[in-house]
PDB file of N, CA and C in Angstrom:
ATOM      1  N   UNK A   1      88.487  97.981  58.881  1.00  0.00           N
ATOM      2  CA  UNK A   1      87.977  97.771  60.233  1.00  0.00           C
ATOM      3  C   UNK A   1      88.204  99.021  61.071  1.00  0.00           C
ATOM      4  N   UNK A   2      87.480  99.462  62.078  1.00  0.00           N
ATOM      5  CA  UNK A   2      87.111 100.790  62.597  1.00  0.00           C
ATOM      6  C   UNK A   2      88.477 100.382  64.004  1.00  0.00           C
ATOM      7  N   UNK A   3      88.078 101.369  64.432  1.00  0.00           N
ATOM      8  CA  UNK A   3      89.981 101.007  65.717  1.00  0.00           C
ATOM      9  C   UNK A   3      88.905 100.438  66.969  1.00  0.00           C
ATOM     10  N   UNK A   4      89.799 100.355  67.826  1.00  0.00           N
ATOM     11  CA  UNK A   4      89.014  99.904  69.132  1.00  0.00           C
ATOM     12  C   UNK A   4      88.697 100.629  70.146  1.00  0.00           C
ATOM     13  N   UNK A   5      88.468  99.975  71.586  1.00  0.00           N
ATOM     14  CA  UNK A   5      88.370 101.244  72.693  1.00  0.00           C
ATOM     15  C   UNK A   5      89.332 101.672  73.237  1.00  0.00           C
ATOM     16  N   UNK A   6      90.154 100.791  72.703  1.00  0.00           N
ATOM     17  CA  UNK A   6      91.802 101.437  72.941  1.00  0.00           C
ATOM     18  C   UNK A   6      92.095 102.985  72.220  1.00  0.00           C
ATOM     19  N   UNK A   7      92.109 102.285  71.330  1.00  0.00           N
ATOM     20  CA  UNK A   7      92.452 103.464  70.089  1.00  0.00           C
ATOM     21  C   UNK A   7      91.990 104.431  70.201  1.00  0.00           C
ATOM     22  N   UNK A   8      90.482 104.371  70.084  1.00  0.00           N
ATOM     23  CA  UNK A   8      89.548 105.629  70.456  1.00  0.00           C
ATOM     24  C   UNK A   8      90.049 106.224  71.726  1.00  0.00           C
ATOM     25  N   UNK A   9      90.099 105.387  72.730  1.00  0.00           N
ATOM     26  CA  UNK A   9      90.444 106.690  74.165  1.00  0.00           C
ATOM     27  C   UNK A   9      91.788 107.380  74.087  1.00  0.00           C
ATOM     28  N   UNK A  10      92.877 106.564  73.264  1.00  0.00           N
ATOM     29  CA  UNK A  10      94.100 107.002  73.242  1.00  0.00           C
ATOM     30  C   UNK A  10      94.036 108.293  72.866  1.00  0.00           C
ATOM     31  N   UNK A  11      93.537 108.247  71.364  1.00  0.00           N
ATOM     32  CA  UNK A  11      93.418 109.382  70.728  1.00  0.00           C
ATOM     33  C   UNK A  11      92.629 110.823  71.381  1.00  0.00           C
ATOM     34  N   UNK A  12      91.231 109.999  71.787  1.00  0.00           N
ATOM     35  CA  UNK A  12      90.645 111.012  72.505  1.00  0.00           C
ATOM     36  C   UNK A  12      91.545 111.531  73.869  1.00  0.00           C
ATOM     37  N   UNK A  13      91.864 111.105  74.411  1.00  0.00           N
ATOM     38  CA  UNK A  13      92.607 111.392  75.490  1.00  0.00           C
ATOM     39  C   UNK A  13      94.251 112.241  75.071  1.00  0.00           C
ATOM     40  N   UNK A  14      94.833 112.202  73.943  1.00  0.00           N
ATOM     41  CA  UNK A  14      95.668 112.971  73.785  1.00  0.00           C
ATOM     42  C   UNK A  14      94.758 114.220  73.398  1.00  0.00           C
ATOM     43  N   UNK A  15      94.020 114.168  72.511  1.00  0.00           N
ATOM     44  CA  UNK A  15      93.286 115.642  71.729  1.00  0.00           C
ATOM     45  C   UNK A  15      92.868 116.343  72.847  1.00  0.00           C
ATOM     46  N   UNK A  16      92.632 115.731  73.877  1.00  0.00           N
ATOM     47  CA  UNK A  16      91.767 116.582  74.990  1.00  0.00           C
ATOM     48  C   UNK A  16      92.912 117.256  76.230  1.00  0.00           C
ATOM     49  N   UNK A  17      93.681 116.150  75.526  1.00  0.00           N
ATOM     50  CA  UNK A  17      95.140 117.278  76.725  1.00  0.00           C
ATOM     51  C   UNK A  17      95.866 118.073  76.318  1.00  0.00           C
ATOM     52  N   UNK A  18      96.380 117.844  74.615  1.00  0.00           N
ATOM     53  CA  UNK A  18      96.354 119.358  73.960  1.00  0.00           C
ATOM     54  C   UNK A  18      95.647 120.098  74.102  1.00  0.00           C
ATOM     55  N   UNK A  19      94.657 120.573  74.213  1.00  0.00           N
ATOM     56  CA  UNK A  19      93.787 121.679  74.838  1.00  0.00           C
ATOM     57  C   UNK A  19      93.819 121.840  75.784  1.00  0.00           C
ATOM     58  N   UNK A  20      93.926 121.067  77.035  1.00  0.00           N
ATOM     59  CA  UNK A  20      94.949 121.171  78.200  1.00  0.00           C
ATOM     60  C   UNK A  20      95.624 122.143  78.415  1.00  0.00           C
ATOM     61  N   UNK A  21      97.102 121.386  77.647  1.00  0.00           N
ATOM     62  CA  UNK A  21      97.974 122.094  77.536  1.00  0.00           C
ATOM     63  C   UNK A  21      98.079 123.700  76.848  1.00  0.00           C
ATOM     64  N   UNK A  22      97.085 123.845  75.816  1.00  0.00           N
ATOM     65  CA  UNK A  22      97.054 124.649  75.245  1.00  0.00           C
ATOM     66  C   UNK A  22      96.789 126.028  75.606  1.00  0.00           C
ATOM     67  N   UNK A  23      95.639 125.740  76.840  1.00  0.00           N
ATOM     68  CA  UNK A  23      94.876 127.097  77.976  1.00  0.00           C
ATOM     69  C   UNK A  23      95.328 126.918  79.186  1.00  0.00           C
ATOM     70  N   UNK A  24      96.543 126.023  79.251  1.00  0.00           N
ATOM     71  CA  UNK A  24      96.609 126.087  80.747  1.00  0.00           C
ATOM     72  C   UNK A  24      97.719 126.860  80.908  1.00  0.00           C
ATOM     73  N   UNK A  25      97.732 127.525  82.122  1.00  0.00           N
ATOM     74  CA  UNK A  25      99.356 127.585  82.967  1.00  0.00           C
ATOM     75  C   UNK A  25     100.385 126.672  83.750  1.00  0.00           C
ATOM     76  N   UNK A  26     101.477 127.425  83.976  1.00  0.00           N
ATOM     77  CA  UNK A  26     101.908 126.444  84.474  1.00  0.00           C
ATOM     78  C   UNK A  26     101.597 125.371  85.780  1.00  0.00           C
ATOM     79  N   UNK A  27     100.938 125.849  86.777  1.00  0.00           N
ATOM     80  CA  UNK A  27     100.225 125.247  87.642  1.00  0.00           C
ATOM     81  C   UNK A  27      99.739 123.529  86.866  1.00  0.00           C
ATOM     82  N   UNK A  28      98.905 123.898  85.998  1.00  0.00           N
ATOM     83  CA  UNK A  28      98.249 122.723  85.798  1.00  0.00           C
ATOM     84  C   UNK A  28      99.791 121.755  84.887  1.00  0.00           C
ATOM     85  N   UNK A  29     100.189 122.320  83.919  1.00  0.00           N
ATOM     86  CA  UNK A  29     101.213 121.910  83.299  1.00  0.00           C
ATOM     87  C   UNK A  29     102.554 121.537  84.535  1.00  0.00           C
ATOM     88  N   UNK A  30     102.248 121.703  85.652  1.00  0.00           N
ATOM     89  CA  UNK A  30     103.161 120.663  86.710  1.00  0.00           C
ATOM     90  C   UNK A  30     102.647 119.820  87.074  1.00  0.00           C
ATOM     91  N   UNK A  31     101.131 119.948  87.418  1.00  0.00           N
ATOM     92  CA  UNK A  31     100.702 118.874  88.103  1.00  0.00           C
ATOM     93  C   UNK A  31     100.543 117.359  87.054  1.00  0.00           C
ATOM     94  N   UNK A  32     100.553 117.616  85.488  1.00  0.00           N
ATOM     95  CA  UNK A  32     100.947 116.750  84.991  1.00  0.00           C
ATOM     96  C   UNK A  32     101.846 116.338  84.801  1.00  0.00           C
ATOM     97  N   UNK A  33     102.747 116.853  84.821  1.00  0.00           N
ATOM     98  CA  UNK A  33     104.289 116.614  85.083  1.00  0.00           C
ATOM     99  C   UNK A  33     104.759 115.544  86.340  1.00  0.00           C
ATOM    100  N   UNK A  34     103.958 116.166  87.297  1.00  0.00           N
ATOM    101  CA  UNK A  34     104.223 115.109  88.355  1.00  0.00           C
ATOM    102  C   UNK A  34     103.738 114.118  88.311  1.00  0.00           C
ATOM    103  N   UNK A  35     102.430 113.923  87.553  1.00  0.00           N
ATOM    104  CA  UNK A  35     101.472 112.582  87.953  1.00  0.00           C
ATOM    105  C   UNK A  35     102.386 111.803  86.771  1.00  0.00           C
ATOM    106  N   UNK A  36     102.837 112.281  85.741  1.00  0.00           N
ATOM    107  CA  UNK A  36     103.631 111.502  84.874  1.00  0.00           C
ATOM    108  C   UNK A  36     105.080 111.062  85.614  1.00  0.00           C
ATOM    109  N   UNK A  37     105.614 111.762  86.479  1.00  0.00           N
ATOM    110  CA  UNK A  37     107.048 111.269  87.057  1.00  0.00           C
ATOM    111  C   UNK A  37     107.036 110.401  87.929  1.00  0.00           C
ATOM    112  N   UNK A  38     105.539 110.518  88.656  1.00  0.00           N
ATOM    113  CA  UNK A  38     105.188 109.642  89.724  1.00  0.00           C
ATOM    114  C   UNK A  38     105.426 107.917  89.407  1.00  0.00           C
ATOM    115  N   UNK A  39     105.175 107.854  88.116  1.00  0.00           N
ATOM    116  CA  UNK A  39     104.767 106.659  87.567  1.00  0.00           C
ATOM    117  C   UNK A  39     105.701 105.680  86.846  1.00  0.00           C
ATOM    118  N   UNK A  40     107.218 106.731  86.696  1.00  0.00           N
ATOM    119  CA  UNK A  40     108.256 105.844  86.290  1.00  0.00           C
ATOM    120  C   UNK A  40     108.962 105.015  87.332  1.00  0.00           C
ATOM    121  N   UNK A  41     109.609 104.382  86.948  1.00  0.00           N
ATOM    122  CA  UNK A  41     110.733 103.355  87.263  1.00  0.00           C
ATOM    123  C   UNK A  41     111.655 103.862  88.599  1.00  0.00           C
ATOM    124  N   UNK A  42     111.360 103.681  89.589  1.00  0.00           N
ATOM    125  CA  UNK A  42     111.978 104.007  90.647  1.00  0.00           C
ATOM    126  C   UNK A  42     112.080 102.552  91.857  1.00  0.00           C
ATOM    127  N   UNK A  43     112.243 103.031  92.722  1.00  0.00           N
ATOM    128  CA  UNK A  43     112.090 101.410  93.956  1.00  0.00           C
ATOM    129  C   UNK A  43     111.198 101.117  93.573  1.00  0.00           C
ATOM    130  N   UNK A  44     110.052 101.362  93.478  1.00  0.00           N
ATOM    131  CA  UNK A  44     108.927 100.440  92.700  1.00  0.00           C
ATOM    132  C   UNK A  44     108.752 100.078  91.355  1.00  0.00           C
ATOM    133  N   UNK A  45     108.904  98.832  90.695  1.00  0.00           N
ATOM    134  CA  UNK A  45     108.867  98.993  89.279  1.00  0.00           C
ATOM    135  C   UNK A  45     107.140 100.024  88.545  1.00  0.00           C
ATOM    136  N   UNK A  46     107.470 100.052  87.892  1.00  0.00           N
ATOM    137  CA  UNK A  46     106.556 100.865  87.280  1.00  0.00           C
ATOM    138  C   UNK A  46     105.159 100.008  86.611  1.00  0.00           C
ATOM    139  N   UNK A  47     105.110  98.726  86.831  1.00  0.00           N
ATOM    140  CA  UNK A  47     104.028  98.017  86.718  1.00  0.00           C
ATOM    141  C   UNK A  47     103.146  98.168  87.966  1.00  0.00           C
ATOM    142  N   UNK A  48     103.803  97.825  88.802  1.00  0.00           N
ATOM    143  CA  UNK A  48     103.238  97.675  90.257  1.00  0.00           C
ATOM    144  C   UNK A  48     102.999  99.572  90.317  1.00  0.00           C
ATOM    145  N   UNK A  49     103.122 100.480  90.016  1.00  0.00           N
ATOM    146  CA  UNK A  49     102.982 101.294  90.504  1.00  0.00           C
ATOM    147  C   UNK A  49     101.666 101.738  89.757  1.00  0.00           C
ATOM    148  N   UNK A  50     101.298 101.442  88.658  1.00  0.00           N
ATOM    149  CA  UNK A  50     100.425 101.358  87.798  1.00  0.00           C
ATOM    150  C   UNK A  50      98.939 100.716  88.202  1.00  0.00           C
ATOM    151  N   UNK A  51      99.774  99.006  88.949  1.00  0.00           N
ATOM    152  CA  UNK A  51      98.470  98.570  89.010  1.00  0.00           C
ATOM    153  C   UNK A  51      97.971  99.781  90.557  1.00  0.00           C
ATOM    154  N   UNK A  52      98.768 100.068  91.262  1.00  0.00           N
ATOM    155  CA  UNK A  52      98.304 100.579  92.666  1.00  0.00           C
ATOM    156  C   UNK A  52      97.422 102.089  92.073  1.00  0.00           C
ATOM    157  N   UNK A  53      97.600 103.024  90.800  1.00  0.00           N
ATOM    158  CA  UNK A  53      96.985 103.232  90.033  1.00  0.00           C
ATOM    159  C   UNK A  53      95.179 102.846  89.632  1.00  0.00           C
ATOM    160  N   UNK A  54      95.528 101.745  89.154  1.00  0.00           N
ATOM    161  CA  UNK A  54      94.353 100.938  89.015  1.00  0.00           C
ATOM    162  C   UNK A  54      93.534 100.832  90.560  1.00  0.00           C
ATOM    163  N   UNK A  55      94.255 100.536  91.123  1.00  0.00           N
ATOM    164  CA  UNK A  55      93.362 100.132  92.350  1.00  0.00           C
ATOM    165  C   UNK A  55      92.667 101.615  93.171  1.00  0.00           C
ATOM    166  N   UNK A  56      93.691 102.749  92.939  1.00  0.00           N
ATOM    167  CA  UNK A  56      92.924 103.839  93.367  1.00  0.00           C
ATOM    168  C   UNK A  56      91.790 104.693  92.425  1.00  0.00           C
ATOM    169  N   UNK A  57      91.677 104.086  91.415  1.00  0.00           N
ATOM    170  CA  UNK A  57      91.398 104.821  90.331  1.00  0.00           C
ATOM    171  C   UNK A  57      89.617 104.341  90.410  1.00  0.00           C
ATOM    172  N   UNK A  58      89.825 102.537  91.070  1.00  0.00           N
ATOM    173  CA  UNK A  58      88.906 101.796  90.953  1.00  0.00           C
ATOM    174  C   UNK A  58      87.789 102.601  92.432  1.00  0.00           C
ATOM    175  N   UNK A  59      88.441 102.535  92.621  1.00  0.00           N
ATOM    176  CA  UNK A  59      87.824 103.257  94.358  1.00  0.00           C
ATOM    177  C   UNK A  59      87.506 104.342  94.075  1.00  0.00           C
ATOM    178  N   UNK A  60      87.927 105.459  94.080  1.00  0.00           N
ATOM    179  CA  UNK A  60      87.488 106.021  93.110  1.00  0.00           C
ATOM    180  C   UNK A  60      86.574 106.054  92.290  1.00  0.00           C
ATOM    181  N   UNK A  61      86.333 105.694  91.338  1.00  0.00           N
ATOM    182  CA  UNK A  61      85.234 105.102  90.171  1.00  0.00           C
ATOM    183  C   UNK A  61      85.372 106.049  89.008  1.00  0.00           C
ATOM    184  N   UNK A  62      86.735 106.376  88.775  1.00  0.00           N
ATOM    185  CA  UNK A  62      86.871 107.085  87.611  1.00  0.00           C
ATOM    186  C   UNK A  62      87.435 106.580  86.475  1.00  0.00           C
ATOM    187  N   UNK A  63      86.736 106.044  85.800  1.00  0.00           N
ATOM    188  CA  UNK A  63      86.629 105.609  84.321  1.00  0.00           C
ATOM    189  C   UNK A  63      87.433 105.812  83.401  1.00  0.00           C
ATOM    190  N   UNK A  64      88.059 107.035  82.899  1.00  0.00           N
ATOM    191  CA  UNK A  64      88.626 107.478  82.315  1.00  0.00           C
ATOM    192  C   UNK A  64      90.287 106.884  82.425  1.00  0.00           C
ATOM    193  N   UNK A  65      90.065 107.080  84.131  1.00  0.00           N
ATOM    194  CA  UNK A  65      91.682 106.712  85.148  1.00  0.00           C
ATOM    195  C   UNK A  65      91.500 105.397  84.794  1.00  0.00           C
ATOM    196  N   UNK A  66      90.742 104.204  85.211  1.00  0.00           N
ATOM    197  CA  UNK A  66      90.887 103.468  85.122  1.00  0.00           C
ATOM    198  C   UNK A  66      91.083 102.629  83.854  1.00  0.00           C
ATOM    199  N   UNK A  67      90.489 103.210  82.642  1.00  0.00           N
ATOM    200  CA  UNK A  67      90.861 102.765  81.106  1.00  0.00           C
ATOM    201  C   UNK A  67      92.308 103.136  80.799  1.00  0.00           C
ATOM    202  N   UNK A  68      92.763 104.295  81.359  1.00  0.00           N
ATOM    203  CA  UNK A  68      93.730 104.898  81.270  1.00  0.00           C
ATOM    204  C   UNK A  68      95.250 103.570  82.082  1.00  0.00           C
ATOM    205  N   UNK A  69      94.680 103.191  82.984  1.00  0.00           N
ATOM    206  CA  UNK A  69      95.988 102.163  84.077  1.00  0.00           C
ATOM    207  C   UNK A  69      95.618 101.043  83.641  1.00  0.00           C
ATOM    208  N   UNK A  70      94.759 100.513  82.952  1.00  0.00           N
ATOM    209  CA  UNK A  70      94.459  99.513  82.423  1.00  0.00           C
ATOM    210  C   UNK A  70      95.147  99.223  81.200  1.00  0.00           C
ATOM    211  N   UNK A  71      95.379 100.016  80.680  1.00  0.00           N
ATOM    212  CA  UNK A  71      96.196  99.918  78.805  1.00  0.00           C
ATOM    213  C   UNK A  71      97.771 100.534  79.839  1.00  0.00           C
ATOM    214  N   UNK A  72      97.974 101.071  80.612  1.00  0.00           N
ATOM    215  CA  UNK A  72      99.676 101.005  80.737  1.00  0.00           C
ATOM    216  C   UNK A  72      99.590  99.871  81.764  1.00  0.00           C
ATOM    217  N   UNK A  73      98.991  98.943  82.449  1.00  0.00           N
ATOM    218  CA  UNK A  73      99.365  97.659  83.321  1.00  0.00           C
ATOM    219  C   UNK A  73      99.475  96.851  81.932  1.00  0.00           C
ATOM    220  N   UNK A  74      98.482  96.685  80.358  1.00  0.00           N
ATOM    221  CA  UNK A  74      98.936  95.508  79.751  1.00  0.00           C
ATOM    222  C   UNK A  74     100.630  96.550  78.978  1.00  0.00           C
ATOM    223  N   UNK A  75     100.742  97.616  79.281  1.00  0.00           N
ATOM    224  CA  UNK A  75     101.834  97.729  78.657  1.00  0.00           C
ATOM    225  C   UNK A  75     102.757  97.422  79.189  1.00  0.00           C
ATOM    226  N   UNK A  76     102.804  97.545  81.080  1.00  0.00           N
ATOM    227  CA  UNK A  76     104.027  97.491  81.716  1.00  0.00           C
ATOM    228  C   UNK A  76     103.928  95.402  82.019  1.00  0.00           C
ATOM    229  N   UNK A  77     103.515  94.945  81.109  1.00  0.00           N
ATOM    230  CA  UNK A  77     103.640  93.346  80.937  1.00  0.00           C
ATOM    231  C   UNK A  77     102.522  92.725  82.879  1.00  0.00           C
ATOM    232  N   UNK A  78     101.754  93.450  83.061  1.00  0.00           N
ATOM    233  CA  UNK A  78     101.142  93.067  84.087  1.00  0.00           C
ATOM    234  C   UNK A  78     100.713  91.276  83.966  1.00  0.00           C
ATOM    235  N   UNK A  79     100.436  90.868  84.485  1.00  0.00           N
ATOM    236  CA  UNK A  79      99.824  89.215  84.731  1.00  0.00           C
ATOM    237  C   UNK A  79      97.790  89.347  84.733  1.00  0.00           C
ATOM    238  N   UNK A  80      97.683  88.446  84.367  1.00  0.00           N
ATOM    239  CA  UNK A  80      96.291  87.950  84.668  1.00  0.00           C
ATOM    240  C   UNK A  80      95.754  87.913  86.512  1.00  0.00           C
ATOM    241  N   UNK A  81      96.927  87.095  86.972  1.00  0.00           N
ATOM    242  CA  UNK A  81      96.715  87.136  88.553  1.00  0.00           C
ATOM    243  C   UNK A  81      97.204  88.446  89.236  1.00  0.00           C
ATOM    244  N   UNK A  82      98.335  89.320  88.473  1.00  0.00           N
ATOM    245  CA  UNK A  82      98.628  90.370  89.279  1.00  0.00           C
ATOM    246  C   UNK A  82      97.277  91.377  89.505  1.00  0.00           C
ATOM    247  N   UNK A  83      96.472  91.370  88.311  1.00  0.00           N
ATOM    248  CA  UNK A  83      95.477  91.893  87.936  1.00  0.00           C
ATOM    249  C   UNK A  83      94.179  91.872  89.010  1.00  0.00           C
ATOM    250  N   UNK A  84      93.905  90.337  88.697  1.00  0.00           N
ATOM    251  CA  UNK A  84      93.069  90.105  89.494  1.00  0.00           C
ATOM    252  C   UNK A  84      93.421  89.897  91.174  1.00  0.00           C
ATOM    253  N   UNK A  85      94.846  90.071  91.299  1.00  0.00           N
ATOM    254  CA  UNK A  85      94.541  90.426  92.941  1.00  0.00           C
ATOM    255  C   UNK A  85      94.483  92.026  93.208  1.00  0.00           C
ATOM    256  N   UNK A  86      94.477  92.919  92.541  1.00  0.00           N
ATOM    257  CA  UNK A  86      94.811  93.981  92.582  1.00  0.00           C
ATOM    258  C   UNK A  86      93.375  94.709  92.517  1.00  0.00           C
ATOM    259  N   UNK A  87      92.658  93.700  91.699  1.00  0.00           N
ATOM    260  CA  UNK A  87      91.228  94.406  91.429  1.00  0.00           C
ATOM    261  C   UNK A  87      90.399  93.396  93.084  1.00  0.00           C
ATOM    262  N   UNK A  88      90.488  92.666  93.312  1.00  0.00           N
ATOM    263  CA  UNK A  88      90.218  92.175  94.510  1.00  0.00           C
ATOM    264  C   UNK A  88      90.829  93.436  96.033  1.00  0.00           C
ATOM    265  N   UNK A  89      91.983  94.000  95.951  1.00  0.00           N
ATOM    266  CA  UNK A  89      91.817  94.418  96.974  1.00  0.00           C
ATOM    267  C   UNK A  89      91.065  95.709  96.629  1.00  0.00           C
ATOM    268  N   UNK A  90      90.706  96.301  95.487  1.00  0.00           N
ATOM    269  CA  UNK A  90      90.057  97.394  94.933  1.00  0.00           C
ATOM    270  C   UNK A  90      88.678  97.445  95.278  1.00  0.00           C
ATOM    271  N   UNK A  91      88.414  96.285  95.345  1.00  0.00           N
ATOM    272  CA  UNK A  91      86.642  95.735  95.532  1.00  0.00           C
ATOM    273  C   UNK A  91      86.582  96.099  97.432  1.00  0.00           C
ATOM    274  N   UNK A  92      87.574  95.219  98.110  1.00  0.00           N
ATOM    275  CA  UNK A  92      87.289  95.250  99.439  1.00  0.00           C
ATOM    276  C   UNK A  92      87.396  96.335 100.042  1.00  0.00           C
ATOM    277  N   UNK A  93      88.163  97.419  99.762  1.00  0.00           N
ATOM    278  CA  UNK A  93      88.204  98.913  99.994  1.00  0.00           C
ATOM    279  C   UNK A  93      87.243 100.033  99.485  1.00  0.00           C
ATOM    280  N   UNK A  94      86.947  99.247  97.916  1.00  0.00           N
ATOM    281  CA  UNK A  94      85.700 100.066  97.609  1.00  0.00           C
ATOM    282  C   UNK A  94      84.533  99.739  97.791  1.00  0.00           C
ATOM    283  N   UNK A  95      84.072  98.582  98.051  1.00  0.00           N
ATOM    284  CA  UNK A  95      82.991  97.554  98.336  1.00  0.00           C
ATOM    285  C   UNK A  95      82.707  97.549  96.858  1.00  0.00           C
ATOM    286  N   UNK A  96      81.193  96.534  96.800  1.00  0.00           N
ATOM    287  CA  UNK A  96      80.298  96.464  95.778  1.00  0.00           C
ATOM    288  C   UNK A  96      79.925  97.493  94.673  1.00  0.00           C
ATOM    289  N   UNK A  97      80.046  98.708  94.720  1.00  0.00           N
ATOM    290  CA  UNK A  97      79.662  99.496  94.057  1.00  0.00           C
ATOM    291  C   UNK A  97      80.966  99.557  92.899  1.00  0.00           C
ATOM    292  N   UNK A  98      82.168  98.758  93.152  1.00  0.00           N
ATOM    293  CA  UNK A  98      83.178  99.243  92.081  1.00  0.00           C
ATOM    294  C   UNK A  98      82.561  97.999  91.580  1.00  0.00           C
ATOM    295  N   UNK A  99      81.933  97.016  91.362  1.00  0.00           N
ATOM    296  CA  UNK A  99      81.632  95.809  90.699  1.00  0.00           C
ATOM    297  C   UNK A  99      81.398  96.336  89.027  1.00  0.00           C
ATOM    298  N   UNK A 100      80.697  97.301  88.729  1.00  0.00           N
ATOM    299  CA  UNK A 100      80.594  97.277  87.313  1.00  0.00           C
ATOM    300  C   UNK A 100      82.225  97.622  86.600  1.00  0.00           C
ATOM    301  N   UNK A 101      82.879  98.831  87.184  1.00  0.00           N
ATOM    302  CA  UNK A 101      83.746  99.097  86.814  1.00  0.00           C
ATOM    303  C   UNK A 101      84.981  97.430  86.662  1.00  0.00           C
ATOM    304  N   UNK A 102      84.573  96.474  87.626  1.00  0.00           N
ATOM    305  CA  UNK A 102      85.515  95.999  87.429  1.00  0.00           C
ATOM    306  C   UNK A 102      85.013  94.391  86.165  1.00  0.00           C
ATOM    307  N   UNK A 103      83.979  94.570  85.910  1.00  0.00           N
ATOM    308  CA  UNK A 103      83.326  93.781  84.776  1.00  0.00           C
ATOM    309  C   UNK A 103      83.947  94.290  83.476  1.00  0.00           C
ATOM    310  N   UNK A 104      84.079  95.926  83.619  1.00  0.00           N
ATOM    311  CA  UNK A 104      84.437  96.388  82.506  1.00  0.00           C
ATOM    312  C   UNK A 104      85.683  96.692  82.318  1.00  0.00           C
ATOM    313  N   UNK A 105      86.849  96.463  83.208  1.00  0.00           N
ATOM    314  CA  UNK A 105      88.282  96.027  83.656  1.00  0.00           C
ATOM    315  C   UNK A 105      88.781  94.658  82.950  1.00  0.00           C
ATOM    316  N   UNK A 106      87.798  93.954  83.634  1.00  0.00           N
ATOM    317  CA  UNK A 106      87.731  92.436  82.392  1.00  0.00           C
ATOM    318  C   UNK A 106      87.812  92.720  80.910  1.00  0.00           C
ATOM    319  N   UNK A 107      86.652  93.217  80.656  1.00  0.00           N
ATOM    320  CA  UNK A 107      85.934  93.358  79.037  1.00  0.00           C
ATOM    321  C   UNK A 107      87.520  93.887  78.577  1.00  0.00           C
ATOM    322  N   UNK A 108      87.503  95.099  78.819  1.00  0.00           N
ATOM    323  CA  UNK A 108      88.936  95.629  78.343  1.00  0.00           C
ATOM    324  C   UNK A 108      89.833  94.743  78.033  1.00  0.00           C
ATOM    325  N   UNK A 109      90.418  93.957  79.212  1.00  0.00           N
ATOM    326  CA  UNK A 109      91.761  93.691  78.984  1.00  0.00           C
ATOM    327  C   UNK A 109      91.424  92.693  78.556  1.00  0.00           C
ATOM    328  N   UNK A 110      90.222  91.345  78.430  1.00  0.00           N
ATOM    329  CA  UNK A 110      90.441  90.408  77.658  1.00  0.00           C
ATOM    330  C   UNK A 110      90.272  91.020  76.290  1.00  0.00           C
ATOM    331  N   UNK A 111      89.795  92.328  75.903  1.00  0.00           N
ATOM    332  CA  UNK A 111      89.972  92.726  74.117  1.00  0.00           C
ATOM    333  C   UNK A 111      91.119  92.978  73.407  1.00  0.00           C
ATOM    334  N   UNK A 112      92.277  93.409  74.920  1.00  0.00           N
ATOM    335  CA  UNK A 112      93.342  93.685  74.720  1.00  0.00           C
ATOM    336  C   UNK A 112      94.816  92.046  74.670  1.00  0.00           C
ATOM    337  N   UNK A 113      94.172  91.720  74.774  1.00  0.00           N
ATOM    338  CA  UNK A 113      94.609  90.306  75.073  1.00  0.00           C
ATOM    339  C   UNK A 113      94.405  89.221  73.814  1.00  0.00           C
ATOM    340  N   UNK A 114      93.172  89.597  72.687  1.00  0.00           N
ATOM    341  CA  UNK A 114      92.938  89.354  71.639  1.00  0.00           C
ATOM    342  C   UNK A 114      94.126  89.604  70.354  1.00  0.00           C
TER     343      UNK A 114
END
């Protein structure tokens, strides 16, 4: 059996930041540094900081971000309802136009949920 859309972005998404890493300086090699420190375990648990993640990512409308906070919210043990209130206030800030992204927020995590 072939992997999933998990798998696939994981992978794709590391191969593409070794090359990243590979041509970059340090400039860019902090700013990942930070967006990764941002995201641990501090006064905020690191779920909730994830989904707030998700919710900017959704506004936004970046895809990548959002597949990306979507596989660490089912990692950091997120809820079904934490989810869906989180993608609700995502909608009212972003209006209608995040609607596909968040169909495909669903699709995801109920595959991940399989």
């Amino acid at each position: 059996m072939g992997k999933n859309r998990v798998e696939k972005f994981q992978e794709e998404r590391e191969r593409l930041n070794q090359l990243v890493f590979k041509y970059s300086g340090i400039n860019v090699k902090r700013f990942f540094n930070l967006d990764w420190q941002v995201y641990k375990e501090g006064a905020l648990p690191s779920g909730i900081k994830e989904l707030m993640g998700l919710a900017t990512s959704l506004v936004l409308r970046c895809d990548d971000c959002i597949m990306y906070h979507v596989i660490r919210c089912k990692e950091e043990g997120v809820t079904d309802a934490q989810l869906e209130e989180t993608l609700a206030v995502g909608l009212a800030v972003g209006g209608s136009i995040t609607i596909p992204h968040i169909r495909r927020i669903w699709d995801i995590w109920d595959e991940m949920k399989k």
